[in-house]
PDB file of N, CA and C in Angstrom:
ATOM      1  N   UNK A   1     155.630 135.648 131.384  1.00  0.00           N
ATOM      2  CA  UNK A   1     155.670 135.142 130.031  1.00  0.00           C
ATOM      3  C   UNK A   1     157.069 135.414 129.492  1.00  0.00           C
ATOM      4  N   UNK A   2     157.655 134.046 128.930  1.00  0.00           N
ATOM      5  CA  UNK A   2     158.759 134.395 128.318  1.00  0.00           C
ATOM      6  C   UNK A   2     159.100 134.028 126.794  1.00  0.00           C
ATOM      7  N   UNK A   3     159.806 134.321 126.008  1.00  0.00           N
ATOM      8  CA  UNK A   3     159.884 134.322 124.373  1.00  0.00           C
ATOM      9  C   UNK A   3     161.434 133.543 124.549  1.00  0.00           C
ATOM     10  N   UNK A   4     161.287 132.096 123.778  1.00  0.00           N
ATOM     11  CA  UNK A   4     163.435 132.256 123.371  1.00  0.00           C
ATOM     12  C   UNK A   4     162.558 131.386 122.094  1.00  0.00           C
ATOM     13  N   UNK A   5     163.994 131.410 121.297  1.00  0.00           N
ATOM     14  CA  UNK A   5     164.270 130.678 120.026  1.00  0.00           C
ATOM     15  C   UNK A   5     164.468 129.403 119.904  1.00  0.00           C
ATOM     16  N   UNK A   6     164.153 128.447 118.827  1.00  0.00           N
ATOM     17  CA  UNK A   6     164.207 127.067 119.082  1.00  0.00           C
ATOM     18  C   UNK A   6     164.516 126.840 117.631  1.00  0.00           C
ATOM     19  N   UNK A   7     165.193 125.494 117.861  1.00  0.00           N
ATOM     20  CA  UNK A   7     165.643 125.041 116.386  1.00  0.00           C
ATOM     21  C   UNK A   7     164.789 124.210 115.725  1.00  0.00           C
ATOM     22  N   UNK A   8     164.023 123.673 114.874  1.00  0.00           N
ATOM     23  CA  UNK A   8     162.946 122.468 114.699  1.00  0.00           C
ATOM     24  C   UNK A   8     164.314 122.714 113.166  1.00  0.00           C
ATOM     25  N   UNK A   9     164.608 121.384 113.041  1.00  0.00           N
ATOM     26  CA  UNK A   9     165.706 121.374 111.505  1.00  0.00           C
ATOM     27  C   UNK A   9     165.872 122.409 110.951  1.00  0.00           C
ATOM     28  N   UNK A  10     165.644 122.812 110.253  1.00  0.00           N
ATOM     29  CA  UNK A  10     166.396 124.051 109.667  1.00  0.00           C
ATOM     30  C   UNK A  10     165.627 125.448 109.792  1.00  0.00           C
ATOM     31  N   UNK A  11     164.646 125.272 110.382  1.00  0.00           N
ATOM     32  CA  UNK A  11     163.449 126.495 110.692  1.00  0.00           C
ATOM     33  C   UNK A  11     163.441 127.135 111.772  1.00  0.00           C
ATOM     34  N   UNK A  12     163.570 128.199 111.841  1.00  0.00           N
ATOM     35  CA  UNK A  12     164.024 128.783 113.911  1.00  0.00           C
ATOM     36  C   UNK A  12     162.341 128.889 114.286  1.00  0.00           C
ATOM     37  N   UNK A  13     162.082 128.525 115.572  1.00  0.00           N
ATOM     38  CA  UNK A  13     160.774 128.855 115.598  1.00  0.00           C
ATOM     39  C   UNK A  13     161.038 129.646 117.107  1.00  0.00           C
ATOM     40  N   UNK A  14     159.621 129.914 117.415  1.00  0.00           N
ATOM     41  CA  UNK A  14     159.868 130.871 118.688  1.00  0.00           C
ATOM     42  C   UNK A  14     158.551 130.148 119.620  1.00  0.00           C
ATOM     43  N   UNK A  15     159.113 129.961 121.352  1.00  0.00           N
ATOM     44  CA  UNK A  15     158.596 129.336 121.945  1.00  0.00           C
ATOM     45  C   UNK A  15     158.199 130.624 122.955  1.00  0.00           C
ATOM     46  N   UNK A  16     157.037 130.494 123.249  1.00  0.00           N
ATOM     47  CA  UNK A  16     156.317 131.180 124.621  1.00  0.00           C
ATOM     48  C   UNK A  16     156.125 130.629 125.727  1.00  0.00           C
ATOM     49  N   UNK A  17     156.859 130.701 127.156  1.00  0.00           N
ATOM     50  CA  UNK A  17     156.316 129.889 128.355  1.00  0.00           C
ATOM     51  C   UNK A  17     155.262 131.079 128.991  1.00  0.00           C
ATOM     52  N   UNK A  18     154.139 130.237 128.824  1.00  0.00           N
ATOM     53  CA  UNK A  18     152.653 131.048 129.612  1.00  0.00           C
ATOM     54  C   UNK A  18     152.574 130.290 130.709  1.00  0.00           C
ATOM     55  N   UNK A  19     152.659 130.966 132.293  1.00  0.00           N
ATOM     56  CA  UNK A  19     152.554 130.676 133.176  1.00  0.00           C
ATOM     57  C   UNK A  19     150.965 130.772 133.856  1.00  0.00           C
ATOM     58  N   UNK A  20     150.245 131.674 133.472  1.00  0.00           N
ATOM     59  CA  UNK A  20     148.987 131.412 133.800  1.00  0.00           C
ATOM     60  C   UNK A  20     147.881 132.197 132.483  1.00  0.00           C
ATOM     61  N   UNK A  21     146.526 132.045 132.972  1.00  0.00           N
ATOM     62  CA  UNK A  21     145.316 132.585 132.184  1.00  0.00           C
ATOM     63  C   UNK A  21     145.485 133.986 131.695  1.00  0.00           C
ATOM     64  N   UNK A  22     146.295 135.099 132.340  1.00  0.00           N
ATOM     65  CA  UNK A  22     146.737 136.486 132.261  1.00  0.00           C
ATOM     66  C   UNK A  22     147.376 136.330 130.895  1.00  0.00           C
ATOM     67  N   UNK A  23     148.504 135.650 131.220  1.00  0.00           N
ATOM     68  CA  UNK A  23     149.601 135.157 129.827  1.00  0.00           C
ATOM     69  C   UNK A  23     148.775 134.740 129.086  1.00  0.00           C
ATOM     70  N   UNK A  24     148.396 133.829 128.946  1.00  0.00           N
ATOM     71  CA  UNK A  24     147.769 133.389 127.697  1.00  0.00           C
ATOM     72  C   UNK A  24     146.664 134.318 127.170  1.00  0.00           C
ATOM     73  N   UNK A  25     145.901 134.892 127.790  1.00  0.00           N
ATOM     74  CA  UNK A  25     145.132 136.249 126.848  1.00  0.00           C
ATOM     75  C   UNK A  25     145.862 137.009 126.620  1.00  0.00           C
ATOM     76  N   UNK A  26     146.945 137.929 127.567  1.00  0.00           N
ATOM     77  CA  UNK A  26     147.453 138.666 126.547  1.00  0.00           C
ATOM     78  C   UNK A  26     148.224 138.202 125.633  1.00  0.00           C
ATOM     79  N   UNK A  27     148.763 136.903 125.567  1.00  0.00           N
ATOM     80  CA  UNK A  27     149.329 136.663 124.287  1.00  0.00           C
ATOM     81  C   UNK A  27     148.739 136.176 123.324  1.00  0.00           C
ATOM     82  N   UNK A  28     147.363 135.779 123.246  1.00  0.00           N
ATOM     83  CA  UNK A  28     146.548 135.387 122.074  1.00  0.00           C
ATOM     84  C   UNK A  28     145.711 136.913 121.775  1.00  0.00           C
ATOM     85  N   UNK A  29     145.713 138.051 122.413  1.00  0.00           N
ATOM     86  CA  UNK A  29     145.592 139.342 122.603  1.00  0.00           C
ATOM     87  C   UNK A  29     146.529 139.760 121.010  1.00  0.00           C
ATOM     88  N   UNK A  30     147.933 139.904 121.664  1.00  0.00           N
ATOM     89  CA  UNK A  30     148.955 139.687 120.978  1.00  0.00           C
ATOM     90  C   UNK A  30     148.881 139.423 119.716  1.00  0.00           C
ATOM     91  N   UNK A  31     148.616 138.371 119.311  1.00  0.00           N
ATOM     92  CA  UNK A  31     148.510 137.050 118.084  1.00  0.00           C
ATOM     93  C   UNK A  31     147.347 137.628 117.285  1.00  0.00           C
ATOM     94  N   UNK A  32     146.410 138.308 117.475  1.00  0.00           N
ATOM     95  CA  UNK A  32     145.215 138.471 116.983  1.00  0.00           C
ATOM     96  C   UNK A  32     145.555 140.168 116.290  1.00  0.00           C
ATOM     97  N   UNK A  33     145.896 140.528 116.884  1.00  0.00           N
ATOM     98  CA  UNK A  33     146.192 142.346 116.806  1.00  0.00           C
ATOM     99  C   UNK A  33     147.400 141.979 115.618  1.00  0.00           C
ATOM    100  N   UNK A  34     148.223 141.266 115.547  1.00  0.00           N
ATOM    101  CA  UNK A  34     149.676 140.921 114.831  1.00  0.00           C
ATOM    102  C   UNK A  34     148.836 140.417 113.990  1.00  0.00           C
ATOM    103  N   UNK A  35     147.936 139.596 113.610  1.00  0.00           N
ATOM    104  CA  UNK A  35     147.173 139.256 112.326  1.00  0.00           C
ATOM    105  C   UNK A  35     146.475 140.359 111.816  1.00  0.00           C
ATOM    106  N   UNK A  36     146.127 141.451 112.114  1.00  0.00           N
ATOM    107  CA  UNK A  36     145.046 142.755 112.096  1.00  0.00           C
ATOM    108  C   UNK A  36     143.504 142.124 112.301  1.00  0.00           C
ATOM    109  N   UNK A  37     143.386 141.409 112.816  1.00  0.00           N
ATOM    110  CA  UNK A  37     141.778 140.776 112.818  1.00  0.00           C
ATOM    111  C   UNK A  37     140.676 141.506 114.213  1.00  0.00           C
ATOM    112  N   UNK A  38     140.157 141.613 114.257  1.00  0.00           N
ATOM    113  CA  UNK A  38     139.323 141.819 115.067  1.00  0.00           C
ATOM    114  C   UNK A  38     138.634 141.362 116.146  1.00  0.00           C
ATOM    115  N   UNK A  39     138.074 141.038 116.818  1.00  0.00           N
ATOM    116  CA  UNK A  39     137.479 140.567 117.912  1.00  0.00           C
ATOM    117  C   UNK A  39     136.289 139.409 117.461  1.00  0.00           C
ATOM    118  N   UNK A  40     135.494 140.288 116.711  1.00  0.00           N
ATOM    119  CA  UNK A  40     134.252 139.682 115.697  1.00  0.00           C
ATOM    120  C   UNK A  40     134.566 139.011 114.652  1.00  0.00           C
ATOM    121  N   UNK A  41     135.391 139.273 114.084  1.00  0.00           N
ATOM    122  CA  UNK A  41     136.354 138.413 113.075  1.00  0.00           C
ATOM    123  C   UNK A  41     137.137 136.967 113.331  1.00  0.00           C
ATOM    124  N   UNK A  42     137.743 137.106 114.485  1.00  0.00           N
ATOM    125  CA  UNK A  42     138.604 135.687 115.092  1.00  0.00           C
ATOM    126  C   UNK A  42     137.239 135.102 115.627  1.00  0.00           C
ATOM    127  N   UNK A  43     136.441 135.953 116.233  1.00  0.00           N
ATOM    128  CA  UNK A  43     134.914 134.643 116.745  1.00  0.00           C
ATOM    129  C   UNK A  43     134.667 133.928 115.851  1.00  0.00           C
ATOM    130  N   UNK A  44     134.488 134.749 114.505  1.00  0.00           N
ATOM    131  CA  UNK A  44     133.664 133.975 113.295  1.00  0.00           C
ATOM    132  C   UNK A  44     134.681 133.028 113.368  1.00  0.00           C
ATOM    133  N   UNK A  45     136.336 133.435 112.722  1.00  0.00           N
ATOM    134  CA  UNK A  45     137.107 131.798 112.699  1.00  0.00           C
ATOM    135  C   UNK A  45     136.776 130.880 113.136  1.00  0.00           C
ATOM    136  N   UNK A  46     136.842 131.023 114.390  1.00  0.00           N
ATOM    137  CA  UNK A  46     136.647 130.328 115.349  1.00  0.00           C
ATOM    138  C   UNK A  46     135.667 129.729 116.022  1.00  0.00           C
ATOM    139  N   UNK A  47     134.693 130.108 115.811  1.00  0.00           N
ATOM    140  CA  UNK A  47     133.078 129.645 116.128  1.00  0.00           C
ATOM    141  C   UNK A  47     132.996 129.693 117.308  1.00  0.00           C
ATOM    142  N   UNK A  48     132.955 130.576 117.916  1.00  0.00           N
ATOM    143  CA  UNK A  48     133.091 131.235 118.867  1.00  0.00           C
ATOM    144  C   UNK A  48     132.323 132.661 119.112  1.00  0.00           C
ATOM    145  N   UNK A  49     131.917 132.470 120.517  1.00  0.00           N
ATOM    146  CA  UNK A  49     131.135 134.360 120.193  1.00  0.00           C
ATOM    147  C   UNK A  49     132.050 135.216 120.520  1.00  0.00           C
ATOM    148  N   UNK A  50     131.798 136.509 120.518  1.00  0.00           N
ATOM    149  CA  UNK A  50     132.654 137.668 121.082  1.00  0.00           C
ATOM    150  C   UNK A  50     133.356 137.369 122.002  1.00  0.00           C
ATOM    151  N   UNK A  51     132.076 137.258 123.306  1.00  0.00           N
ATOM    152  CA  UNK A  51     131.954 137.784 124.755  1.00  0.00           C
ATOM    153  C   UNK A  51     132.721 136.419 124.918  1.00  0.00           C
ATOM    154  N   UNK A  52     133.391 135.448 124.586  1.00  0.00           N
ATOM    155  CA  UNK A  52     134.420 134.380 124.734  1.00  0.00           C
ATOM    156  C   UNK A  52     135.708 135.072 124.831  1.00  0.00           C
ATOM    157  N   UNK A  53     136.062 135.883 123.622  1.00  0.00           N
ATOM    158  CA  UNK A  53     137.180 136.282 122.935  1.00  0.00           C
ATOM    159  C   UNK A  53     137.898 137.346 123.967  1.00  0.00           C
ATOM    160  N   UNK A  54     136.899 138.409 124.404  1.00  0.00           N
ATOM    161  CA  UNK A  54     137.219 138.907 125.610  1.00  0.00           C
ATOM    162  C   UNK A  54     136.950 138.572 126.514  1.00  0.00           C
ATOM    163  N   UNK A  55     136.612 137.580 127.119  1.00  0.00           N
ATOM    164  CA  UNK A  55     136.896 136.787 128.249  1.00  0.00           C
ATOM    165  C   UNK A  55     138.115 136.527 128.691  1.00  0.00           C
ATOM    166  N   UNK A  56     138.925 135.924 127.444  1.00  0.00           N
ATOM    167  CA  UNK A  56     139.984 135.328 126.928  1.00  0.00           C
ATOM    168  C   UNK A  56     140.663 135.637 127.205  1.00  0.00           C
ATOM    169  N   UNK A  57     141.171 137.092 126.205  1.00  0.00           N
ATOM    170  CA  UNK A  57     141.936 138.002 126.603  1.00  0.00           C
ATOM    171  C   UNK A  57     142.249 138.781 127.905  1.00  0.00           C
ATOM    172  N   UNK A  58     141.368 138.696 128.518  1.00  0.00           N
ATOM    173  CA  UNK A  58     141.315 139.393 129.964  1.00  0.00           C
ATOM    174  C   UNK A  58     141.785 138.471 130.936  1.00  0.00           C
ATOM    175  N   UNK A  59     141.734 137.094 130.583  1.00  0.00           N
ATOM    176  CA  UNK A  59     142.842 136.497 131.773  1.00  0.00           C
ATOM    177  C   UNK A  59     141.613 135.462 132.281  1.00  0.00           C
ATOM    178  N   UNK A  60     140.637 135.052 131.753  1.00  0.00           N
ATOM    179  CA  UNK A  60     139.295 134.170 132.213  1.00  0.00           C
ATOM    180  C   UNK A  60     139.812 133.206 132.890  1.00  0.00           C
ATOM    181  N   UNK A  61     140.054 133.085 134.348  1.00  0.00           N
ATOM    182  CA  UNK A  61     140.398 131.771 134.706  1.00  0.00           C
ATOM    183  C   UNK A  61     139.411 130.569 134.381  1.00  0.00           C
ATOM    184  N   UNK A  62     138.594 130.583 133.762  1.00  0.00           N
ATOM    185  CA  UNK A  62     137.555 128.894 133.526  1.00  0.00           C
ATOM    186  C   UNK A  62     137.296 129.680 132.224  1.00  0.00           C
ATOM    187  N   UNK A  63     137.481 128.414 131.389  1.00  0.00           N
ATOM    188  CA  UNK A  63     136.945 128.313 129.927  1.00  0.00           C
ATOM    189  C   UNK A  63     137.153 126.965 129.483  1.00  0.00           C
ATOM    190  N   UNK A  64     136.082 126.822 128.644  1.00  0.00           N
ATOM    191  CA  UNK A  64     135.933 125.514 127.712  1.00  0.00           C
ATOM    192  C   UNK A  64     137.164 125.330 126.885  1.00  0.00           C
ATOM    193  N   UNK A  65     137.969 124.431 127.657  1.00  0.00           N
ATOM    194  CA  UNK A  65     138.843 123.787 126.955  1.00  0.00           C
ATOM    195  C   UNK A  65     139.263 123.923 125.314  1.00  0.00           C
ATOM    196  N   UNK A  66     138.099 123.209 124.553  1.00  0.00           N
ATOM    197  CA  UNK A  66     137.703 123.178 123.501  1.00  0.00           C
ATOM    198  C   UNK A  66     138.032 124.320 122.482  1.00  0.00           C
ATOM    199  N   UNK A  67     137.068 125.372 123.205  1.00  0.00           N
ATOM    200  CA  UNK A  67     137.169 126.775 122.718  1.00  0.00           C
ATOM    201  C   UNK A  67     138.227 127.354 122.353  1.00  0.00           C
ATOM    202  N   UNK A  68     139.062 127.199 123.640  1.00  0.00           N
ATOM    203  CA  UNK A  68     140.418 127.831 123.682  1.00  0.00           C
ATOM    204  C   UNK A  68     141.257 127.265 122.697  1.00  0.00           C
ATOM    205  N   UNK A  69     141.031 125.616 122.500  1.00  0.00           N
ATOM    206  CA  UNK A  69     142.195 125.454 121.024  1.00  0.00           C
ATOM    207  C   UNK A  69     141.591 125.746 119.350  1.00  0.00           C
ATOM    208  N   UNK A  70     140.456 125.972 119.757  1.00  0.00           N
ATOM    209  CA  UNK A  70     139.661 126.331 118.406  1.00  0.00           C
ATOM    210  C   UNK A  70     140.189 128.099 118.586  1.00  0.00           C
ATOM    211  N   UNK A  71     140.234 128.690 119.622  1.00  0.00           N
ATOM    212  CA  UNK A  71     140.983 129.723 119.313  1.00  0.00           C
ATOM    213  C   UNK A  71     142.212 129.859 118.692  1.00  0.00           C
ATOM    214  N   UNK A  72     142.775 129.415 119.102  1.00  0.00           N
ATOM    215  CA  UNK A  72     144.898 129.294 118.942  1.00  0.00           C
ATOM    216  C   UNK A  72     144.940 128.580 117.715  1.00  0.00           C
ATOM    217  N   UNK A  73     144.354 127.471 117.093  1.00  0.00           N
ATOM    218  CA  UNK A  73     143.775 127.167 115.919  1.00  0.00           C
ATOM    219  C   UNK A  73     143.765 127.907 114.739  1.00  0.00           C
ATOM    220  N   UNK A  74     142.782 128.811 115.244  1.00  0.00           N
ATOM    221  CA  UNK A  74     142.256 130.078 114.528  1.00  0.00           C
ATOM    222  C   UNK A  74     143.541 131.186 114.315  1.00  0.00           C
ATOM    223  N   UNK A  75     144.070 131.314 115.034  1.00  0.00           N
ATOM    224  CA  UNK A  75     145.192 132.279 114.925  1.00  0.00           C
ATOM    225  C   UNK A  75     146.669 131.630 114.127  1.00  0.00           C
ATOM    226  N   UNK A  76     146.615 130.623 114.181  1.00  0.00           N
ATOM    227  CA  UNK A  76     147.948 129.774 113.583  1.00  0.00           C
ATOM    228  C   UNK A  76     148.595 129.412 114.737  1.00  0.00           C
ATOM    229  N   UNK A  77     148.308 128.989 115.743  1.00  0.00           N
ATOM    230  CA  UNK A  77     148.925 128.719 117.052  1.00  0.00           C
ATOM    231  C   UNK A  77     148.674 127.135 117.794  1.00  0.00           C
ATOM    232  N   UNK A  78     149.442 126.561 118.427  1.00  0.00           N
ATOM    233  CA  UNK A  78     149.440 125.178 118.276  1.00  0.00           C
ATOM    234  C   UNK A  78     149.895 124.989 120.124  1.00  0.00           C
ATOM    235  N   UNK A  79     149.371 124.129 120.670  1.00  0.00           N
ATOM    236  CA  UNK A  79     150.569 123.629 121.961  1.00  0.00           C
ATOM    237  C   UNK A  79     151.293 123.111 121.966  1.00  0.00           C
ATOM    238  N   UNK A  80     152.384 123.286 122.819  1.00  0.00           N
ATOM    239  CA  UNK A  80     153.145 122.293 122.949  1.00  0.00           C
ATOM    240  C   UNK A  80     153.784 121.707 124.306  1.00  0.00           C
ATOM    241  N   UNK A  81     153.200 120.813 125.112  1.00  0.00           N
ATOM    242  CA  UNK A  81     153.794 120.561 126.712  1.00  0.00           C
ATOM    243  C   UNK A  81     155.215 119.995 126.832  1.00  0.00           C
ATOM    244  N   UNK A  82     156.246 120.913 127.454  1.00  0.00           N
ATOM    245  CA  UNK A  82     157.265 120.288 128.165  1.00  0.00           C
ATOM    246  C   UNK A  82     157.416 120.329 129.232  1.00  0.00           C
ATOM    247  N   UNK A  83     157.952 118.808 130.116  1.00  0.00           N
ATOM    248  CA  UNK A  83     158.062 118.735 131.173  1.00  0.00           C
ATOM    249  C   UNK A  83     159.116 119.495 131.952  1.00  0.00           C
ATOM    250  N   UNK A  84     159.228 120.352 133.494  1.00  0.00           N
ATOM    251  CA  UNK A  84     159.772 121.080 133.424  1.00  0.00           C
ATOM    252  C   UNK A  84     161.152 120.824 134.121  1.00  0.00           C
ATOM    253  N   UNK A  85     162.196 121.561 133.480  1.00  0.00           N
ATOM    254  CA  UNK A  85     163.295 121.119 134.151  1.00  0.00           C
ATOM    255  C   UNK A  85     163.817 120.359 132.435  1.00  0.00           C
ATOM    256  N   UNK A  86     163.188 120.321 131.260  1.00  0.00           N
ATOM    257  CA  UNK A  86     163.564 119.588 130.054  1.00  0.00           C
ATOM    258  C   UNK A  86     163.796 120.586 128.951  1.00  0.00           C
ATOM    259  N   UNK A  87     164.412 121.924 129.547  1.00  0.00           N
ATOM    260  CA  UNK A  87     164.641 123.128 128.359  1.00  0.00           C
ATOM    261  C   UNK A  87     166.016 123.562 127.795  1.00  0.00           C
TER     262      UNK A  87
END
């Protein structure tokens, strides 16, 4: 997992490359703890149960699609695909 800076017009934003399911829980891990929310708390956001949330976090290789952006959703978190070799 890597962090750099990006320009969107006058706003710096910060980009994450998640290379697999590991990355992406601990960084929605991350995202959730940096909000102070809880486990039971981001489910409710999210409509979602617990036993999802730590799934999640732990690196779940198979999950409902769905879920997962109703997670990142929930946290203020968005995708974004670039093709590689276009950074």
């Amino acid at each position: 997992m890597s962090e750099r800076k990006l320009l969107y017009g006058d706003n710096l934003k910060y980009s994450t490359k998640i290379n697999n399911p590991e990355e992406l829980g601990k960084y929605l891990l991350k995202e959730r703890k940096h909000l102070k929310l809880t486990q039971k708390e981001i489910s409710e956001f999210a409509d979602v149960g617990r036993k999802f949330i730590i799934e999640i976090e732990k690196g779940k290789t198979t999950a409902q699609l769905g879920k997962v952006f109703e997670l990142m959703n929930s946290l203020g978190l968005e995708l974004h695909l670039v093709k590689r070799g276009d950074s």
